[in-house]
N, C-alpha and C. Protein backbone atom coordinates (compact mmCIF):
# COMPACT_ATOMS: atom_id res chain seq x y z
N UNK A 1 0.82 -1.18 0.00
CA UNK A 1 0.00 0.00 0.00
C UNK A 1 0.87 1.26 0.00
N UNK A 2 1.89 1.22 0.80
CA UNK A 2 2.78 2.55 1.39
C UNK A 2 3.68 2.94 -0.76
N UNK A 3 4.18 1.19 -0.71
CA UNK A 3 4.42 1.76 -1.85
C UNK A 3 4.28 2.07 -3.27
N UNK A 4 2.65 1.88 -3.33
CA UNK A 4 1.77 2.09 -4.30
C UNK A 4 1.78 3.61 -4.09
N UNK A 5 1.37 4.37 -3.31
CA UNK A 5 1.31 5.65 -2.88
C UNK A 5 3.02 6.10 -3.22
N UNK A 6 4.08 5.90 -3.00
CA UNK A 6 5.39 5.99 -2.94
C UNK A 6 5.45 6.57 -4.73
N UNK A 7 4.91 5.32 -5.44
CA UNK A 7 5.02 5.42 -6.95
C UNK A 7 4.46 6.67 -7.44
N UNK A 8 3.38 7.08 -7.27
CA UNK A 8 2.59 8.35 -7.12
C UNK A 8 3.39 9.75 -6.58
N UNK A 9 4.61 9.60 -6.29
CA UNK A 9 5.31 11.06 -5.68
C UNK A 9 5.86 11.54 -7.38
N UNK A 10 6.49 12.99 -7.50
CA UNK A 10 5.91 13.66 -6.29
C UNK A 10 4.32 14.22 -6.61
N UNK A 11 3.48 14.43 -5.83
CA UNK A 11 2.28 14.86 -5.70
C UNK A 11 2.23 16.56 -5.76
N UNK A 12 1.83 17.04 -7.64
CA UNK A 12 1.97 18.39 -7.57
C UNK A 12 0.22 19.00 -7.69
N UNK A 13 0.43 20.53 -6.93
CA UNK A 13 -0.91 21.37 -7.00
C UNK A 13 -0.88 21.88 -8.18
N UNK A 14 -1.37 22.01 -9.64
CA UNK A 14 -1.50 23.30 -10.45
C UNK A 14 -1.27 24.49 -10.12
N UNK A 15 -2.20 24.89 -9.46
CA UNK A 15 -2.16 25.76 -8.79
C UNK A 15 -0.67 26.25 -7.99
N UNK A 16 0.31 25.57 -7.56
CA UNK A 16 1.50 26.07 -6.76
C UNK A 16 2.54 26.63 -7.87
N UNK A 17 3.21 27.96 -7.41
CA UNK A 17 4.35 28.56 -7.92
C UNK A 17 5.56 28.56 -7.18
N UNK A 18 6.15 28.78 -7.53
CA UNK A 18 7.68 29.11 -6.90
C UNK A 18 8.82 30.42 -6.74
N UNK A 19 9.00 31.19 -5.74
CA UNK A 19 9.31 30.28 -4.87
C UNK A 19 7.99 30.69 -3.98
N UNK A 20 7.55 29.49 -3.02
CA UNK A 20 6.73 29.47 -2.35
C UNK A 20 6.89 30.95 -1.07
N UNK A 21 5.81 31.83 -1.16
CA UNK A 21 6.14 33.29 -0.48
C UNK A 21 4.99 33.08 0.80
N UNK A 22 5.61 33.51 1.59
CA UNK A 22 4.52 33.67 3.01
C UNK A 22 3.75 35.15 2.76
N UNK A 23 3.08 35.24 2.27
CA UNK A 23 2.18 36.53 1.75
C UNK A 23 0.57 35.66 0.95
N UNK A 24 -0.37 36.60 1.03
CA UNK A 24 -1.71 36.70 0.35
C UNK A 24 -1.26 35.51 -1.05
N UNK A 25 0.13 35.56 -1.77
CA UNK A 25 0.06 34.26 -2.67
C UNK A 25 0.76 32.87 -2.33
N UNK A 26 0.50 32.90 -1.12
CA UNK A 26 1.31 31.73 -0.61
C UNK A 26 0.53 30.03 -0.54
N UNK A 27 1.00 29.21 -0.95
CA UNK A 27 0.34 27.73 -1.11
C UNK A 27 -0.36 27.84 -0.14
N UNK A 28 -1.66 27.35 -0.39
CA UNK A 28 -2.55 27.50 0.71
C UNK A 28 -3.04 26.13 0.96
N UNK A 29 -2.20 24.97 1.98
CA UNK A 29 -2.75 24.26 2.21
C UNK A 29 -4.11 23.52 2.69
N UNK A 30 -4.90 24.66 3.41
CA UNK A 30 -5.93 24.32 3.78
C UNK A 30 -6.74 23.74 3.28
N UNK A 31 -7.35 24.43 2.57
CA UNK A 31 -8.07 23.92 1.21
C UNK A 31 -8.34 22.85 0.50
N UNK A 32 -6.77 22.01 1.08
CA UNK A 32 -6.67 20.40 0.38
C UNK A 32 -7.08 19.48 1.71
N UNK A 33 -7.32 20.22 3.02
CA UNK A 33 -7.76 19.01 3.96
C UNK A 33 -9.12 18.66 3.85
N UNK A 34 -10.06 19.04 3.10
CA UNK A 34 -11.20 18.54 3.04
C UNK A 34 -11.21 17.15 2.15
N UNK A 35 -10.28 16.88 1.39
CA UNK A 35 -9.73 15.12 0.81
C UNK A 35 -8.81 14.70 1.64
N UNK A 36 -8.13 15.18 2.93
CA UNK A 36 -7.14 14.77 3.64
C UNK A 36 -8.23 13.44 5.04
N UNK A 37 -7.73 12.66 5.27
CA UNK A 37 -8.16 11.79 6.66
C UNK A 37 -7.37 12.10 7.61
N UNK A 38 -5.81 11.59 7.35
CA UNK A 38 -5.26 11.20 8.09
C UNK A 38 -3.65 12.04 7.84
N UNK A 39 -2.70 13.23 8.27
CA UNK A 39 -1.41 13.53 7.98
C UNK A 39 -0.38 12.84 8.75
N UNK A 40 0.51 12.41 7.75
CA UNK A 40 1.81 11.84 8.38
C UNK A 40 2.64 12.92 8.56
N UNK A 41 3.07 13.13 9.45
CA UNK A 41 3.56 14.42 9.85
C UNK A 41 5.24 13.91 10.40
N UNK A 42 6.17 14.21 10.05
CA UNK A 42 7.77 13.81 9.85
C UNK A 42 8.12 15.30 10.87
N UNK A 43 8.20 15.10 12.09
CA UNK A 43 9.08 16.27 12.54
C UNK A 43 10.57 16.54 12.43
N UNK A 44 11.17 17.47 12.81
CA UNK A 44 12.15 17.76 12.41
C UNK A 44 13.30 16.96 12.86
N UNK A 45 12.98 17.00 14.46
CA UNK A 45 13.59 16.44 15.81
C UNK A 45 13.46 15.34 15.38
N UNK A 46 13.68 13.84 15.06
CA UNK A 46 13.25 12.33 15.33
C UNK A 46 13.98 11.83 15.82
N UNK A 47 14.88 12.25 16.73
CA UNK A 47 15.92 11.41 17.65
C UNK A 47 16.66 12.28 18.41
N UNK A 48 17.24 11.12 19.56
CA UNK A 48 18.07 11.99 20.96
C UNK A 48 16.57 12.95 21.90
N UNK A 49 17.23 13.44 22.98
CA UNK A 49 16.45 13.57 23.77
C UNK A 49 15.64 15.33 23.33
N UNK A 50 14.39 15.09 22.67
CA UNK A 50 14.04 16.55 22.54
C UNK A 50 12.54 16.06 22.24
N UNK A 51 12.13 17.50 22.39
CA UNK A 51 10.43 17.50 22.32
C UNK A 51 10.25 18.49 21.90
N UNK A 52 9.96 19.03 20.73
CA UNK A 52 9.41 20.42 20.31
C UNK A 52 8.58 20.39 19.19
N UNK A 53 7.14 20.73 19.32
CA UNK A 53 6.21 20.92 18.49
C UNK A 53 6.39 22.13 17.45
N UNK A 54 6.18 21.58 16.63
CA UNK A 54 6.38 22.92 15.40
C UNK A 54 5.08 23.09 14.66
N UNK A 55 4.90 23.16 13.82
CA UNK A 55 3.96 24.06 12.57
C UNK A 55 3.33 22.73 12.07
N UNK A 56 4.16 21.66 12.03
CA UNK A 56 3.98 20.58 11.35
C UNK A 56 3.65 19.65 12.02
N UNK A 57 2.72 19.80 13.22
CA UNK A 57 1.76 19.03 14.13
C UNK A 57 0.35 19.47 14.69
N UNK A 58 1.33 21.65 14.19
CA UNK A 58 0.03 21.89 14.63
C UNK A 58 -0.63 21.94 13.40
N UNK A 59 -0.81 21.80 12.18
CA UNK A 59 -1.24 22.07 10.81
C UNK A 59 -2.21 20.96 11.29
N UNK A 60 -2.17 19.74 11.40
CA UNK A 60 -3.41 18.59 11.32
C UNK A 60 -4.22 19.18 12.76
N UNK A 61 -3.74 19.46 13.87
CA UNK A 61 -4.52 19.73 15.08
C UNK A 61 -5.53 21.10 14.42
N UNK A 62 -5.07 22.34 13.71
CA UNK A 62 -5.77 23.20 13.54
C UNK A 62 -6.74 22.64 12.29
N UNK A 63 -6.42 21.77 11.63
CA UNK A 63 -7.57 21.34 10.55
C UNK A 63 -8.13 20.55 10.52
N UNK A 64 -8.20 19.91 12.43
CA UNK A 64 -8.97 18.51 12.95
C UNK A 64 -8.52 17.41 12.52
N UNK A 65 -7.41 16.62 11.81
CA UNK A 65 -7.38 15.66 11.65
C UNK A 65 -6.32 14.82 12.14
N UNK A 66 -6.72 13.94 12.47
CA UNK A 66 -5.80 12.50 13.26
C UNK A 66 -4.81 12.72 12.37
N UNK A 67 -3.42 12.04 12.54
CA UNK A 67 -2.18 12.03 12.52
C UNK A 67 -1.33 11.01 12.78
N UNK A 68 -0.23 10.75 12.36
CA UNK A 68 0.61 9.80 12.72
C UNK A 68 2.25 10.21 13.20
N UNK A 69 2.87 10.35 13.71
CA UNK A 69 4.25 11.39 13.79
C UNK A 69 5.62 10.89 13.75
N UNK A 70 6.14 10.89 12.92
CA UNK A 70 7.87 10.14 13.04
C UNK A 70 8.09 11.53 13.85
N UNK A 71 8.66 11.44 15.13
CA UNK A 71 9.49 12.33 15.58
C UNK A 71 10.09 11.57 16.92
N UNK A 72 10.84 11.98 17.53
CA UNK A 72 11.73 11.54 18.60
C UNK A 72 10.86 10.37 19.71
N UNK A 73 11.62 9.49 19.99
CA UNK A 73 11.00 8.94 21.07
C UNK A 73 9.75 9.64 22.30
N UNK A 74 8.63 9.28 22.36
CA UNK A 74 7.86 9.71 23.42
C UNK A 74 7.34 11.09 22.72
N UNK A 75 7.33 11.56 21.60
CA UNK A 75 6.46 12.26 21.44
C UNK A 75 5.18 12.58 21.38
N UNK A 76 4.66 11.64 21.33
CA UNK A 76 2.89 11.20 21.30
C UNK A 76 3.00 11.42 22.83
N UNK A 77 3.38 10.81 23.63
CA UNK A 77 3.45 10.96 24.87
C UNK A 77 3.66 12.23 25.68
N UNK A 78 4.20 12.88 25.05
CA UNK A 78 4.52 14.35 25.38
C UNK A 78 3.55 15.06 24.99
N UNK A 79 2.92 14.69 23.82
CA UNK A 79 1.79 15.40 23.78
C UNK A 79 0.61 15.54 24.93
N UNK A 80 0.57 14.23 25.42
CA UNK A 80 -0.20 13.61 26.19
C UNK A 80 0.05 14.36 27.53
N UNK A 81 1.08 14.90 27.86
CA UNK A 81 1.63 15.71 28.67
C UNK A 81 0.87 17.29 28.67
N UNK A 82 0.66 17.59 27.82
CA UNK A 82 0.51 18.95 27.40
C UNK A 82 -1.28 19.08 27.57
N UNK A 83 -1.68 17.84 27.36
CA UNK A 83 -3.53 17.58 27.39
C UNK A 83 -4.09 17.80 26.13
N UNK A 84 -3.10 17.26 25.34
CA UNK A 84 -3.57 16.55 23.80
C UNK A 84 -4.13 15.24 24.06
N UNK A 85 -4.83 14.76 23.07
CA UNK A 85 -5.73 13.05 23.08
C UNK A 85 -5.11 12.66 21.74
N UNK A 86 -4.36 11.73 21.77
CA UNK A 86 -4.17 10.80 20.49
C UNK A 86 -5.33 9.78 19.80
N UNK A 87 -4.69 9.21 18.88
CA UNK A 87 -5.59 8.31 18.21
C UNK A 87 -5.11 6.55 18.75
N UNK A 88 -4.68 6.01 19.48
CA UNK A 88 -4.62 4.92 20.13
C UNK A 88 -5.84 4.17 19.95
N UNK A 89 -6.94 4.56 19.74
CA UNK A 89 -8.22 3.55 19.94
C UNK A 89 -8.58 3.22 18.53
N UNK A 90 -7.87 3.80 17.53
CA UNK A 90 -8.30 3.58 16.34
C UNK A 90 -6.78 2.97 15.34
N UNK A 91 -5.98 2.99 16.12
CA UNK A 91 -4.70 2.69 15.64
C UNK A 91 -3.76 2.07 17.00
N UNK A 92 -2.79 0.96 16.20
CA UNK A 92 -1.62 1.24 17.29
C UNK A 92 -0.57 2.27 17.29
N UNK A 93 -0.42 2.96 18.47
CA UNK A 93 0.46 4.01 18.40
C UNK A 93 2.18 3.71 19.08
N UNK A 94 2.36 2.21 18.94
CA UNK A 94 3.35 1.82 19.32
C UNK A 94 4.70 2.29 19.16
N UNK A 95 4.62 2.77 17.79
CA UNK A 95 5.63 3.43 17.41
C UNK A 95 6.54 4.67 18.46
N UNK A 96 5.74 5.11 18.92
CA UNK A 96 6.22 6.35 19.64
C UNK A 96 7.30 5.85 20.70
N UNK A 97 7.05 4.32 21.13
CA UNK A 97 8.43 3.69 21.93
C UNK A 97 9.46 3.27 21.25
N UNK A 98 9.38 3.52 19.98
CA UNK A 98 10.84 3.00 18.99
C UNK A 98 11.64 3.95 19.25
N UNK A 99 12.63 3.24 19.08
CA UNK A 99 14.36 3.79 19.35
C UNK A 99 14.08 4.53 17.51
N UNK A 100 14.75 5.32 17.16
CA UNK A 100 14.45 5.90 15.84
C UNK A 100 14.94 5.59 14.55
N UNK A 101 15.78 3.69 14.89
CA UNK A 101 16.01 3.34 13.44
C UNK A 101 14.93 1.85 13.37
N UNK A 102 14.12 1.80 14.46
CA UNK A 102 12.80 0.74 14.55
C UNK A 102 11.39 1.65 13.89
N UNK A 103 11.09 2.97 14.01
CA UNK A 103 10.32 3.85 14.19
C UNK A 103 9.61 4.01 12.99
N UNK A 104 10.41 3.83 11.61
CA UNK A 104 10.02 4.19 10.34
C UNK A 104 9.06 2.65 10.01
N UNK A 105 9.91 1.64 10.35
CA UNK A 105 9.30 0.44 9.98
C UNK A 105 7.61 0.39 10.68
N UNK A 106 7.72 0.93 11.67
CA UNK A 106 6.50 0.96 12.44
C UNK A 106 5.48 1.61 12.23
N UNK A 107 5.95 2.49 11.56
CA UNK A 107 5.01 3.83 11.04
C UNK A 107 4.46 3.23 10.04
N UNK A 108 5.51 2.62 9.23
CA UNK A 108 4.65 2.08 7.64
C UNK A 108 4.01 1.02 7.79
N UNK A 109 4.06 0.45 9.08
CA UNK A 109 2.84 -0.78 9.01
C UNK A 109 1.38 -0.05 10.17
N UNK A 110 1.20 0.86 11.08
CA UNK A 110 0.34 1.77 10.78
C UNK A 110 -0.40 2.51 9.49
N UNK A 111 0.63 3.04 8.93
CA UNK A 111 0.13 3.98 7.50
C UNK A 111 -0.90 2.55 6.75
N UNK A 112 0.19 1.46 6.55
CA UNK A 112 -0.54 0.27 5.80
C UNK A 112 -2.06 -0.41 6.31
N UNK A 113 -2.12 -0.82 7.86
CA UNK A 113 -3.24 -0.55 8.45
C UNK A 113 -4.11 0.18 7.63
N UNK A 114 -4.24 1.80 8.30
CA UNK A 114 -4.99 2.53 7.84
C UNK A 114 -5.25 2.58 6.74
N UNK A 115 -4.37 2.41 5.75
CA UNK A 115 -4.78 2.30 4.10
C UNK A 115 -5.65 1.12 3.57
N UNK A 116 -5.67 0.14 4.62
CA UNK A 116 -6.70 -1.16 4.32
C UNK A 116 -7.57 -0.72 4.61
N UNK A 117 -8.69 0.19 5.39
CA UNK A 117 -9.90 0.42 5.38
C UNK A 117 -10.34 0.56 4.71
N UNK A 118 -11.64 0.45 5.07
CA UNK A 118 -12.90 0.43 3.81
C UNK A 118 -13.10 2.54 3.56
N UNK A 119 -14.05 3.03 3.22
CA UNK A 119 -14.44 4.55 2.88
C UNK A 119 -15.07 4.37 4.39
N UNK A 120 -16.03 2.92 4.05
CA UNK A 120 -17.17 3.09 5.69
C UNK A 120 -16.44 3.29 6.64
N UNK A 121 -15.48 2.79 6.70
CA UNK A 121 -14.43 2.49 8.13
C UNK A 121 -14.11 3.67 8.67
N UNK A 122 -12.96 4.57 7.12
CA UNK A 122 -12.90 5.58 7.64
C UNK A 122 -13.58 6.77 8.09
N UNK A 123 -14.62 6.98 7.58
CA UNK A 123 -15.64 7.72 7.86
C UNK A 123 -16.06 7.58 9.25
N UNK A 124 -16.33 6.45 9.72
CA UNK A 124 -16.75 6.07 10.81
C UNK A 124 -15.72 6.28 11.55
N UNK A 125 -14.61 6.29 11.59
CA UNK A 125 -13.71 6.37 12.70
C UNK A 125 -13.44 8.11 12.79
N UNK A 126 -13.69 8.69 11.37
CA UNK A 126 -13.62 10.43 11.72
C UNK A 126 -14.97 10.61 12.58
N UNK A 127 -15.74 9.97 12.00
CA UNK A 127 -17.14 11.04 13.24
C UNK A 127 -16.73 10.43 14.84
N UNK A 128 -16.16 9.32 14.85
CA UNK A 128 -16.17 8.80 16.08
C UNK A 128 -14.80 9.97 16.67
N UNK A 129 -14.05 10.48 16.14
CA UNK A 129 -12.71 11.47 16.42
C UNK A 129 -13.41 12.42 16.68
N UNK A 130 -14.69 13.43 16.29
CA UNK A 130 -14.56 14.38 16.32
C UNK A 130 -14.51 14.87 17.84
N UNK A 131 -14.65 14.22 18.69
CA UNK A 131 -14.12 14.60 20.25
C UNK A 131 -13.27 14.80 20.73
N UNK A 132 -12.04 13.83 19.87
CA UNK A 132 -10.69 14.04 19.71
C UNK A 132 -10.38 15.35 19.44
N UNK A 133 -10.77 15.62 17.94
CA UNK A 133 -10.33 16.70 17.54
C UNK A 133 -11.05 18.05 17.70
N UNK A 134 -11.73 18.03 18.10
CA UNK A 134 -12.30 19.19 18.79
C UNK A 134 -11.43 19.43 20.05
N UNK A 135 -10.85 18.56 20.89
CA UNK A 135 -10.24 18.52 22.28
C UNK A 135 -9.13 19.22 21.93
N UNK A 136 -8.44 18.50 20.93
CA UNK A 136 -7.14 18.95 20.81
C UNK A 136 -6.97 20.48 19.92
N UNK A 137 -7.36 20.74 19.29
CA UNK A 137 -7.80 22.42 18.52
C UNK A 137 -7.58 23.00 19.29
N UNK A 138 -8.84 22.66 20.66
CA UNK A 138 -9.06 23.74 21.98
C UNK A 138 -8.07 23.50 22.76
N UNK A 139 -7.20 22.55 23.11
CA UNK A 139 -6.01 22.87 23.55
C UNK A 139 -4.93 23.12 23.23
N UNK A 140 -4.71 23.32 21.97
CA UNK A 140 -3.68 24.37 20.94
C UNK A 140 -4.08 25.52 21.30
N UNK A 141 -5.42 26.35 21.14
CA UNK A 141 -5.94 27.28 21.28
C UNK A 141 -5.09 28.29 22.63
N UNK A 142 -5.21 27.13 23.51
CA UNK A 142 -5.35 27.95 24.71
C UNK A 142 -3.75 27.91 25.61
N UNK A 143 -2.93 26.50 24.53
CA UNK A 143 -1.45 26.48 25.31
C UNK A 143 -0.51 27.83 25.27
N UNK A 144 -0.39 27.98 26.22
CA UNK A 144 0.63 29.36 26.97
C UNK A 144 1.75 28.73 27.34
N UNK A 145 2.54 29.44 26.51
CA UNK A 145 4.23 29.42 26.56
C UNK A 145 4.76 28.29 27.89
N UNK A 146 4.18 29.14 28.74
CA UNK A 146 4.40 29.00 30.26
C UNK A 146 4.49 27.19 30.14
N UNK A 147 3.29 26.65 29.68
CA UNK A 147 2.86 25.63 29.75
C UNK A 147 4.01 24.63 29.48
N UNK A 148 4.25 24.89 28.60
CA UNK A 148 5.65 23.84 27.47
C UNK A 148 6.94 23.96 28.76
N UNK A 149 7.05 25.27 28.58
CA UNK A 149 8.11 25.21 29.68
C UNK A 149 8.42 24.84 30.92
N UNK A 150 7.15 24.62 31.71
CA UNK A 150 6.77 23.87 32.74
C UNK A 150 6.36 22.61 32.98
N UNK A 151 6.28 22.22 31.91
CA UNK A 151 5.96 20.55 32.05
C UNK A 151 7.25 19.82 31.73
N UNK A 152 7.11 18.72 32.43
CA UNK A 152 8.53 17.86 32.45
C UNK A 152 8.09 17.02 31.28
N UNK A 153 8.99 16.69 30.11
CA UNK A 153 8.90 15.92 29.34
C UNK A 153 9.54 14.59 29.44
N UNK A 154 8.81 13.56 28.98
CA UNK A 154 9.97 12.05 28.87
C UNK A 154 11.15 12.14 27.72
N UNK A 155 12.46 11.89 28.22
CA UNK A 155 13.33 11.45 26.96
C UNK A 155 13.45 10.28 26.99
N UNK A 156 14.77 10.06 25.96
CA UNK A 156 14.90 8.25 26.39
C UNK A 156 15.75 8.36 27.29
């Protein structure tokens, strides 16, 4: 499945120019999450002891949708720290205990999972999220600096 999708790169917008400008003409991802389910989201960090949320975790939290994350050990968990809700009940999220050269393999048999569902399946598992993701929006919304900096995170 992962590399049926793989064959398919790279995946271009018409619509996109170059170079990509942070201004009124800038790629406007949004727009494409209404065909999006699920973002695999590759943080920057994926190993050694660190935890830092960027742009590219909060992009699926601000456009409601479940996620999967290659990033450093215990990041899902750290989220979990912060009073984010993962997707565990609809996936295994095992991955997040891989050491970070186990982590990729793990991810792609999640991604593969999820790509075996039916349309019904997935559908059904977004309305069953939207508690999820309503939770987690509103606690993006409202995290204060303070917060990150005060909470103890797990490393390895």
């Amino acid at each position: 499945m992962v590399y049926e999708f793989l064959e398919q790169l790279p995946i271009t917008f018409d619509q996109q120019t170059y170079p990509i400008l942070w201004n009124e003409r800038a790629f406007d991802l949004t727009k494409h999450y209404q065909s999006i389910f699920c973002e695999i989201v590759c943080e920057t960090f994926f190993s050694g002891k660190t935890f830092m949320m960027t742009e590219k975790i909060m992009r699926p939290i601000i456009q409601r949708r479940p996620f999967v994350v290659q990033g450093p050990k215990f990041f899902l968990e750290n989220l979990k720290r912060l009073g984010f809700q993962t997707f565990n009940a609809w996936w295994d999220e095992g991955y997040d205990l891989d050491d970070p050269d186990a982590q990729a393999n793990s991810i792609r048999n999640t991604i593969d999972y999820i790509g075996k569902q039916s349309l019904h399946t997935i559908q059904r598992w977004y309305e069953q999220m939207q508690p999820v993701l309503t939770h987690n929006a509103r606690v993006l919304s409202r995290l204060q600096g303070t917060q990150v900096i005060n909470t103890e995170f797990k490393s390895e």
